[in-house]
Protein backbone atom coordinates (compact mmCIF):
# COMPACT_ATOMS: atom_id res chain seq x y z
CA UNK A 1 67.09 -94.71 89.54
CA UNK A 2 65.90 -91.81 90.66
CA UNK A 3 63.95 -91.18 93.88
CA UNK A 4 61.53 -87.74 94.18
CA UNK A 5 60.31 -86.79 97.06
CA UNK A 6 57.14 -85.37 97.77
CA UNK A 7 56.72 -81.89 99.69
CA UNK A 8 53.78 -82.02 102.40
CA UNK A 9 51.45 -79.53 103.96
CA UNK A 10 49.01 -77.86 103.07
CA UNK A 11 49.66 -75.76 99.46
CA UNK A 12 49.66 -72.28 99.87
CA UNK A 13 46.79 -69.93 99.43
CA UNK A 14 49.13 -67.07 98.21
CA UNK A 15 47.99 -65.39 95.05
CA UNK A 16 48.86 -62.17 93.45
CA UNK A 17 44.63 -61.60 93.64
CA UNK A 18 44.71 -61.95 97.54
CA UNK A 19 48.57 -59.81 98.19
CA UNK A 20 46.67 -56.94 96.32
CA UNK A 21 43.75 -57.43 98.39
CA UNK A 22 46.23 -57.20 101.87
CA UNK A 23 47.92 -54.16 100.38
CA UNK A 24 44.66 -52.26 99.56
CA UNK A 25 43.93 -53.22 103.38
CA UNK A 26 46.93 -51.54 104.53
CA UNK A 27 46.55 -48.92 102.61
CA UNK A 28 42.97 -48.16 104.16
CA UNK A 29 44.97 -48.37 107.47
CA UNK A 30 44.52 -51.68 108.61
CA UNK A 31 47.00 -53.47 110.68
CA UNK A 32 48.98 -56.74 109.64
CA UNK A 33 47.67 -58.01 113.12
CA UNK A 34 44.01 -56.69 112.50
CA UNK A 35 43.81 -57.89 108.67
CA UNK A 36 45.61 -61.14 109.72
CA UNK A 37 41.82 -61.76 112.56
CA UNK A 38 40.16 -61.10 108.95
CA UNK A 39 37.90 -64.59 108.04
CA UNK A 40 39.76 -66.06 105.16
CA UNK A 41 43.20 -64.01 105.47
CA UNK A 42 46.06 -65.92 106.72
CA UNK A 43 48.09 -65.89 109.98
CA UNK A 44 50.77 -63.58 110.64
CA UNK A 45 53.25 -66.78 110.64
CA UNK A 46 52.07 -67.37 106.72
CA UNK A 47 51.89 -63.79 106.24
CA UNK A 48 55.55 -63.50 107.46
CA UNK A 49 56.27 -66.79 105.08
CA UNK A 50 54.76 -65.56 102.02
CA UNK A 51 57.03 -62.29 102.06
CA UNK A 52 59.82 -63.87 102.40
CA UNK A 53 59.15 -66.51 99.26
CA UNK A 54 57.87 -63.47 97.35
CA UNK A 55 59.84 -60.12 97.40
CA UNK A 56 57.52 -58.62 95.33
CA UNK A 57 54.94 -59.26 97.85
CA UNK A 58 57.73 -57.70 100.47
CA UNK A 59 57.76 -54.63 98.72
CA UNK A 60 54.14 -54.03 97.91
CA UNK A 61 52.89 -54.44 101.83
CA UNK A 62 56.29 -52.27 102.10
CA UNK A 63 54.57 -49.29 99.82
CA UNK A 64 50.91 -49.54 101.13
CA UNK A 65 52.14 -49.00 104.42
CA UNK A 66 54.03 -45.91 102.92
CA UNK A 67 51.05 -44.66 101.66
CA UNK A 68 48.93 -45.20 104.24
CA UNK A 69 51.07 -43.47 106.51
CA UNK A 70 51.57 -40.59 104.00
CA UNK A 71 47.39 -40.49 104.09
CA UNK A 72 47.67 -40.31 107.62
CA UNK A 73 50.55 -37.30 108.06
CA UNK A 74 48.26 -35.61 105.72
CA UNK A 75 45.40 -35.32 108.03
């Protein structure tokens, strides 16, 4: 027989809804650190977590910050 284990914790709030939302944040030039102190964003641990379990999400944050420091040379 077969025996399955069940995974425990808490399942993750990651969505593509809420990595857009952190992206758009960076891109207005928001910190990780300061977005991370937002009410209902998640720690910088998680935040850490969720880029490396989603390299998509890696490269998005990657390109806001781009842009917002492109925004920001511009000035």
């Amino acid at each position: 027989t077969m025996t399955t284990t069940k995974k425990t914790g808490r399942p993750s709030k990651y969505s593509r809804a809420l990595a857009e939302q952190i992206c758009e944040l960076i891109r207005s030039g928001k910190s990780e650190r300061q977005i991370c102190a937002m009410k209902g964003m998640p720690d910088a641990k998680t935040l850490w977590s969720w880029k490396e379990k989603h390299p998509d999400f890696l490269h998005q944050s990657a390109r806001a910050r781009a842009d917002s420091a492109d925004v920001y040379n511009d000035r």
